[in-house]
N, C-alpha and C. Protein backbone atom coordinates (compact mmCIF):
# COMPACT_ATOMS: atom_id res chain seq x y z
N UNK A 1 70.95 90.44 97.80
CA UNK A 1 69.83 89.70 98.34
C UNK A 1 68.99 90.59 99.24
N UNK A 2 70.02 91.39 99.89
CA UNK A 2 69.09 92.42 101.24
C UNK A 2 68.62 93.54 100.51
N UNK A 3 68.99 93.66 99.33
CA UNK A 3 68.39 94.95 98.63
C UNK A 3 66.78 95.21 97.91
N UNK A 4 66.32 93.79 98.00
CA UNK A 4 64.63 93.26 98.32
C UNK A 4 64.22 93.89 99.55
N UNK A 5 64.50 93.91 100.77
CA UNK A 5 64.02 93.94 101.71
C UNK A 5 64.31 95.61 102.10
N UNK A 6 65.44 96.30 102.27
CA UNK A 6 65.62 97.46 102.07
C UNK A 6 64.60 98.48 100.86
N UNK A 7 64.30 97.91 99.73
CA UNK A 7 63.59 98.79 98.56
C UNK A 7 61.86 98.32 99.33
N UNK A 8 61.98 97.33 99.86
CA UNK A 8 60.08 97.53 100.09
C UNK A 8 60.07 97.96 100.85
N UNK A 9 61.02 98.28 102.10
CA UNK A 9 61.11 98.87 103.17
C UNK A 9 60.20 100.12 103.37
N UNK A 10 60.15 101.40 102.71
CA UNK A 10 59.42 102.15 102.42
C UNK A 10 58.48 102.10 101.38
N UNK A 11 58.34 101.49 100.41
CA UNK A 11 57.35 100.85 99.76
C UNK A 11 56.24 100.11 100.29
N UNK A 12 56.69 99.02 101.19
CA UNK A 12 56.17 98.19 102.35
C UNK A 12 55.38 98.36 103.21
N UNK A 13 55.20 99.58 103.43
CA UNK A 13 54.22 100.49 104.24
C UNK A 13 52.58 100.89 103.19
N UNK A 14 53.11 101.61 101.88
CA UNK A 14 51.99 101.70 101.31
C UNK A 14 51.24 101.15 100.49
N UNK A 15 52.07 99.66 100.52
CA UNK A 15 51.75 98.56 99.43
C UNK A 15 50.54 97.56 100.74
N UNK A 16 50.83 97.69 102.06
CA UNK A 16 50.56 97.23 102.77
C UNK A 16 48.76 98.12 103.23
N UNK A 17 48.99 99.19 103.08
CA UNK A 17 47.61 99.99 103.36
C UNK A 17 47.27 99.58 101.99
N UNK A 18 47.41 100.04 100.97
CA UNK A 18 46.60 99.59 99.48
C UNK A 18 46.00 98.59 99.78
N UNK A 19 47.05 97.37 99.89
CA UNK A 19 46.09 95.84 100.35
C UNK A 19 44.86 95.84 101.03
N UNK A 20 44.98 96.43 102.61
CA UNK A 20 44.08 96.43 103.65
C UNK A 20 42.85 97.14 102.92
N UNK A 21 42.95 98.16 102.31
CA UNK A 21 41.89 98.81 101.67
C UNK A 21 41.02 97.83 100.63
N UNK A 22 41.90 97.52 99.97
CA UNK A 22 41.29 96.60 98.98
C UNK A 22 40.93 95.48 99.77
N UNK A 23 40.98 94.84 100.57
CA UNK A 23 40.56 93.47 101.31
C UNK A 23 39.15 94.66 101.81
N UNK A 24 39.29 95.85 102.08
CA UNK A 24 38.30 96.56 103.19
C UNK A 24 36.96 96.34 101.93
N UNK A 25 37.07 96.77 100.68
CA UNK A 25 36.14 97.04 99.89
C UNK A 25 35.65 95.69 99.05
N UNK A 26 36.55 94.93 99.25
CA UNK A 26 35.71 93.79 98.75
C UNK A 26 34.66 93.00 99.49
N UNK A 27 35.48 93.26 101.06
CA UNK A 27 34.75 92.47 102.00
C UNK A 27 33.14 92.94 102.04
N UNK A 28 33.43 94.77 102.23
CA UNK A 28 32.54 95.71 102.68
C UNK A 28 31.29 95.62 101.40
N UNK A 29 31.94 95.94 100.31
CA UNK A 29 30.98 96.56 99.09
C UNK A 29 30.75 95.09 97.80
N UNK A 30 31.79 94.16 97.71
CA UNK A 30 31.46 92.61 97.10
C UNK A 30 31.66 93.49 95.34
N UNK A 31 30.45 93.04 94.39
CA UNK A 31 30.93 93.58 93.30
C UNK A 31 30.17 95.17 93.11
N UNK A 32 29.26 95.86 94.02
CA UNK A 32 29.51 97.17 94.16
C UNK A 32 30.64 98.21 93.70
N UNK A 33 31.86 97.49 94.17
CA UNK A 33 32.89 98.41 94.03
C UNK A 33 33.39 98.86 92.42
N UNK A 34 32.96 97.87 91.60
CA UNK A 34 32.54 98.14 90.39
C UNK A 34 31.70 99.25 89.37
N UNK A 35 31.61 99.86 88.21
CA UNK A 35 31.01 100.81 88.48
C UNK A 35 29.52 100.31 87.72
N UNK A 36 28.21 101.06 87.49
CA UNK A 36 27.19 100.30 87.27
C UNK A 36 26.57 100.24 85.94
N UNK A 37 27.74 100.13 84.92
CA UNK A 37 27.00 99.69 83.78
C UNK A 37 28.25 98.55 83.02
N UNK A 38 28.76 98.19 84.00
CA UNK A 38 29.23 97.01 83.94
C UNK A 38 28.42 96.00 84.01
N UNK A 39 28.48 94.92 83.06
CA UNK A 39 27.79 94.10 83.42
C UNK A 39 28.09 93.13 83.90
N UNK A 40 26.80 92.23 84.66
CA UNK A 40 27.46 91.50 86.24
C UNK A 40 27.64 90.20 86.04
N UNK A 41 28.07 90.24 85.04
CA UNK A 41 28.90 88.19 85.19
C UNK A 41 30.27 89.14 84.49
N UNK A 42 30.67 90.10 84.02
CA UNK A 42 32.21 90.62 84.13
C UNK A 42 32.47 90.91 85.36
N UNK A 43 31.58 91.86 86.27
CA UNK A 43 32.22 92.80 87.38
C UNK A 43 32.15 91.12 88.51
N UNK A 44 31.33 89.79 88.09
CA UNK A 44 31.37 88.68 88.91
C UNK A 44 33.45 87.80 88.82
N UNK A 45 33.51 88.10 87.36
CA UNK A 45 34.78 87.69 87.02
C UNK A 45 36.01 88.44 87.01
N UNK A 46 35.89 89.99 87.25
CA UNK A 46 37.25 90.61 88.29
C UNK A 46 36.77 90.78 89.96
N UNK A 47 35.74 90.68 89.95
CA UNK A 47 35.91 90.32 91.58
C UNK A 47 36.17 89.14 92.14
N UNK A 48 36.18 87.69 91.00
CA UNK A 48 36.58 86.84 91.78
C UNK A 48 38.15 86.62 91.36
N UNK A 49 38.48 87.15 90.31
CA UNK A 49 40.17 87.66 89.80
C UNK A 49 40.47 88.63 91.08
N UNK A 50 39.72 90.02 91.10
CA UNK A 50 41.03 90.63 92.36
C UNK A 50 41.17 89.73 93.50
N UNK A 51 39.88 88.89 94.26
CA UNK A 51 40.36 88.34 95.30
C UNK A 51 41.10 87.08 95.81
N UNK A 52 41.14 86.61 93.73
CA UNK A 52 42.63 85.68 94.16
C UNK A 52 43.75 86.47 94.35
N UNK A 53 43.80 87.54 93.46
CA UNK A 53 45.38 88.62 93.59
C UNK A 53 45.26 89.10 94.95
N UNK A 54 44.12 89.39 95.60
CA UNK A 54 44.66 89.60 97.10
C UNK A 54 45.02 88.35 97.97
N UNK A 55 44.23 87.09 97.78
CA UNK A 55 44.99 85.94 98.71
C UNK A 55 45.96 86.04 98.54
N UNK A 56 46.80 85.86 97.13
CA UNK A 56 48.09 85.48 97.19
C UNK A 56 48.89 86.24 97.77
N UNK A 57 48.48 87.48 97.66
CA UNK A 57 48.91 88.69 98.21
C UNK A 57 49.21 88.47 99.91
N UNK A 58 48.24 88.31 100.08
CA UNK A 58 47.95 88.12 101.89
C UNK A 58 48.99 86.84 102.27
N UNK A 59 48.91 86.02 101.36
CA UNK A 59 49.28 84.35 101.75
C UNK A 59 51.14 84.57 101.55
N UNK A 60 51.25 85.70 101.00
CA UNK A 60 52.98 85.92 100.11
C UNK A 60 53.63 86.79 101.55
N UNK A 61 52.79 87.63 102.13
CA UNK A 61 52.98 88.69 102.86
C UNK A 61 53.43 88.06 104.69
N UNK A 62 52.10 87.14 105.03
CA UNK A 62 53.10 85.88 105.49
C UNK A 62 53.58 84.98 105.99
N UNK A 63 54.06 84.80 104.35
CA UNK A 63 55.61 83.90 104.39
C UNK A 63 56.56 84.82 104.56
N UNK A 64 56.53 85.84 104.09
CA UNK A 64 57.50 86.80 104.11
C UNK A 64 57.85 86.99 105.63
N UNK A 65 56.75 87.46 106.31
CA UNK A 65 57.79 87.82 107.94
C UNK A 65 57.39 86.65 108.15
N UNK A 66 56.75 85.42 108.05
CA UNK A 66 57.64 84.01 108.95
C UNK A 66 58.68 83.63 108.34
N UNK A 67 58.82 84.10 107.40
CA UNK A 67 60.68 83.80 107.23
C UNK A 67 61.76 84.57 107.40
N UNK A 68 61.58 85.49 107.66
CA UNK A 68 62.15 86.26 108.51
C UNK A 68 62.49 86.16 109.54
N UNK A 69 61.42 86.18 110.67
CA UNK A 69 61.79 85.60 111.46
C UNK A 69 62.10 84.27 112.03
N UNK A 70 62.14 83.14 111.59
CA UNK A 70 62.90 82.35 111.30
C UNK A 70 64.23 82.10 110.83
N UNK A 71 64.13 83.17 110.08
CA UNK A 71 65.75 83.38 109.39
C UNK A 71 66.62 84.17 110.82
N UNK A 72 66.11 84.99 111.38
CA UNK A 72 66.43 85.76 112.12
C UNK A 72 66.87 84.87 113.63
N UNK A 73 65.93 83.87 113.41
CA UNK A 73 65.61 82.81 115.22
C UNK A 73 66.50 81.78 115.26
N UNK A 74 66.79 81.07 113.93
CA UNK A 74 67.95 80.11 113.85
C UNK A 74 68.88 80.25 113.61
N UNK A 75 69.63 81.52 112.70
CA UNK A 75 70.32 81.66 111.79
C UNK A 75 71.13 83.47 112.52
N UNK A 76 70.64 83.60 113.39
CA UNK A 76 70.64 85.25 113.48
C UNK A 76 71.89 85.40 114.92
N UNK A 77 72.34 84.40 115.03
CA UNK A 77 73.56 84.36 115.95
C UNK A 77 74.92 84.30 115.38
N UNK A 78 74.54 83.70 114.25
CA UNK A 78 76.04 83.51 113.66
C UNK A 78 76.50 84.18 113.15
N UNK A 79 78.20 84.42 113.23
CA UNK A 79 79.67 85.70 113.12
C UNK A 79 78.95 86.12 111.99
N UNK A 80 78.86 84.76 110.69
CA UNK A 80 79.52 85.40 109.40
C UNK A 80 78.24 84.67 108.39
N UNK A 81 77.30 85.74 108.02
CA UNK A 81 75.82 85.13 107.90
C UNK A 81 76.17 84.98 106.21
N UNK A 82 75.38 84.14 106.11
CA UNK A 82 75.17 83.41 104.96
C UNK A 82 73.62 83.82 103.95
N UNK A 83 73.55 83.59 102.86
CA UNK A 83 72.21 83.22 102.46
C UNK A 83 71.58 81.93 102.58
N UNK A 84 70.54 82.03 103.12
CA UNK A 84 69.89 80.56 103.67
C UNK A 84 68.67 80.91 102.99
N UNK A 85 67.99 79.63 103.45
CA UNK A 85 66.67 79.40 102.53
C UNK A 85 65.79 80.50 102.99
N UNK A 86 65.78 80.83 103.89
CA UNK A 86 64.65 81.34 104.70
C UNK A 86 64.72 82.81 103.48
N UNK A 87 66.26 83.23 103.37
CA UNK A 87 66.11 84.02 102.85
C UNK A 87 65.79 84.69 101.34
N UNK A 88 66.18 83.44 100.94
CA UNK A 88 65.29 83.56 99.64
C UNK A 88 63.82 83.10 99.51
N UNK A 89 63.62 82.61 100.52
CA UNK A 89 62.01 81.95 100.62
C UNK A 89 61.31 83.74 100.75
N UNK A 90 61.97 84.35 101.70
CA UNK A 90 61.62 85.83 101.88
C UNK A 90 61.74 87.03 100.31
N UNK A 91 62.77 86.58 100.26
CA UNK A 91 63.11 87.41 99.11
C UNK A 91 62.03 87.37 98.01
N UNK A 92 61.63 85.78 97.11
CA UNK A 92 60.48 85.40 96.48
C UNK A 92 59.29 86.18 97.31
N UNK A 93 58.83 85.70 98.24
CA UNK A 93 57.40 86.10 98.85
C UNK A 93 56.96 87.89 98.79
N UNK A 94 58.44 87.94 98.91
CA UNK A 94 58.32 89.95 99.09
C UNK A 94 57.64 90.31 97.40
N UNK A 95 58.45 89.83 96.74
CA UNK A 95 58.15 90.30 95.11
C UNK A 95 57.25 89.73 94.88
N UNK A 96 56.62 88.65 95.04
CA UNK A 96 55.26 88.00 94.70
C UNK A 96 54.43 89.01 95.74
N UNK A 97 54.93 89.62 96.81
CA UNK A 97 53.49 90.28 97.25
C UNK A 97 53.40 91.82 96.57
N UNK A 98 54.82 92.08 96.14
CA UNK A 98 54.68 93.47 95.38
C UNK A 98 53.77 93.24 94.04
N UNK A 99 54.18 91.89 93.29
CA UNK A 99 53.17 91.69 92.23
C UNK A 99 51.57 91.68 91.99
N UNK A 100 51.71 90.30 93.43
CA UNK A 100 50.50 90.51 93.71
C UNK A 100 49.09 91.62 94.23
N UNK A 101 49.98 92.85 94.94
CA UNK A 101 49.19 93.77 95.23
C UNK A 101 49.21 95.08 94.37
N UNK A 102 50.26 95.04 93.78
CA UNK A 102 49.72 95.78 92.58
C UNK A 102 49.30 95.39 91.47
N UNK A 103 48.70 93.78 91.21
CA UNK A 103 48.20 93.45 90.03
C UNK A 103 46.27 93.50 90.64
N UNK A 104 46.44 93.59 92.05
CA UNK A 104 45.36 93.69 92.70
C UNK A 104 44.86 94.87 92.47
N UNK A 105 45.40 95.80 92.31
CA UNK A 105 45.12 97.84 92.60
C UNK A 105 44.81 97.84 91.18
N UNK A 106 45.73 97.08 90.31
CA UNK A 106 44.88 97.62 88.62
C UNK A 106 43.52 96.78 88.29
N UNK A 107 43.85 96.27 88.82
CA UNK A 107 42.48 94.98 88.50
C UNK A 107 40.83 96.02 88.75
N UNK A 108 41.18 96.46 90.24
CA UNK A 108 40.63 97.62 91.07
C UNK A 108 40.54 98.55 90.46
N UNK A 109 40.90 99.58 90.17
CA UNK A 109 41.26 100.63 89.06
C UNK A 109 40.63 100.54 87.87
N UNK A 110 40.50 99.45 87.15
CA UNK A 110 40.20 99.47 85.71
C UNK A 110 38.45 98.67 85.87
N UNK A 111 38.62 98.33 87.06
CA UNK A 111 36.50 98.25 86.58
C UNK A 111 36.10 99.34 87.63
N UNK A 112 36.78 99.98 88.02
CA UNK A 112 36.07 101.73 88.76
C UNK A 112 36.21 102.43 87.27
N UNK A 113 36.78 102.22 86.35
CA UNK A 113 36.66 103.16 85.28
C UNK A 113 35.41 103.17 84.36
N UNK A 114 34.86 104.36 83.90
CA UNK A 114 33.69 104.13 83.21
C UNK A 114 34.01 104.07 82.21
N UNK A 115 33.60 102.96 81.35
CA UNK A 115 33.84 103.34 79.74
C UNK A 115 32.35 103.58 78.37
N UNK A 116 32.46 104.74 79.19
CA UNK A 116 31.16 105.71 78.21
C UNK A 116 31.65 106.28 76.73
């Protein structure tokens, strides 16, 4: 179960800047970030595709540390610890945000590509 949380551990760090970047360029540049012979009811329909993959992203990320700490606030005294909800509520949210932010980065990726 802890081997979710250990593997994003260092993952978790640059999955976490990717995000911020990508929230930075959508906010900043809208469908700009696109390249310009795309045309703009596609580059309108992955920009409003990446920025559901980033909510969920954002919205997965958290649940993840409020369940954590929660898991940690009720549950984090006792001898002989158990799996509790919190922790699979965590466990889900972690992999839905690994999904989600790297289904966000290709989404990103593939309309920066030119196809000449």
């Amino acid at each position: 179960m802890f081997l979710v949380f250990q593997a994003l551990g260092g993952i978790q760090v640059i999955l976490v800047g990717v995000w911020i970047y990508l929230v930075w360029m959508v906010w900043k540049k809208k469908t700009k970030i696109f390249h310009d012979q795309m045309e703009p009811k596609l580059a309108e329909r992955r920009l409003k595709r990446l920025k559901t993959f980033l909510l969920v992203a954002g919205i997965s990320y958290a649940v993840f540390i409020a369940s954590i700490l929660l898991d940690n606030a009720i549950f984090g005294d006792l001898p002989e610890k158990e799996v509790t909800v919190f922790a699979y509520t965590a466990s889900f949210s972690a992999v839905l945000f690994l999904i989600a932010t790297i289904g966000g980065f290709v989404i990103f990726l593939k309309g920066r590509r030119k196809t000449t």
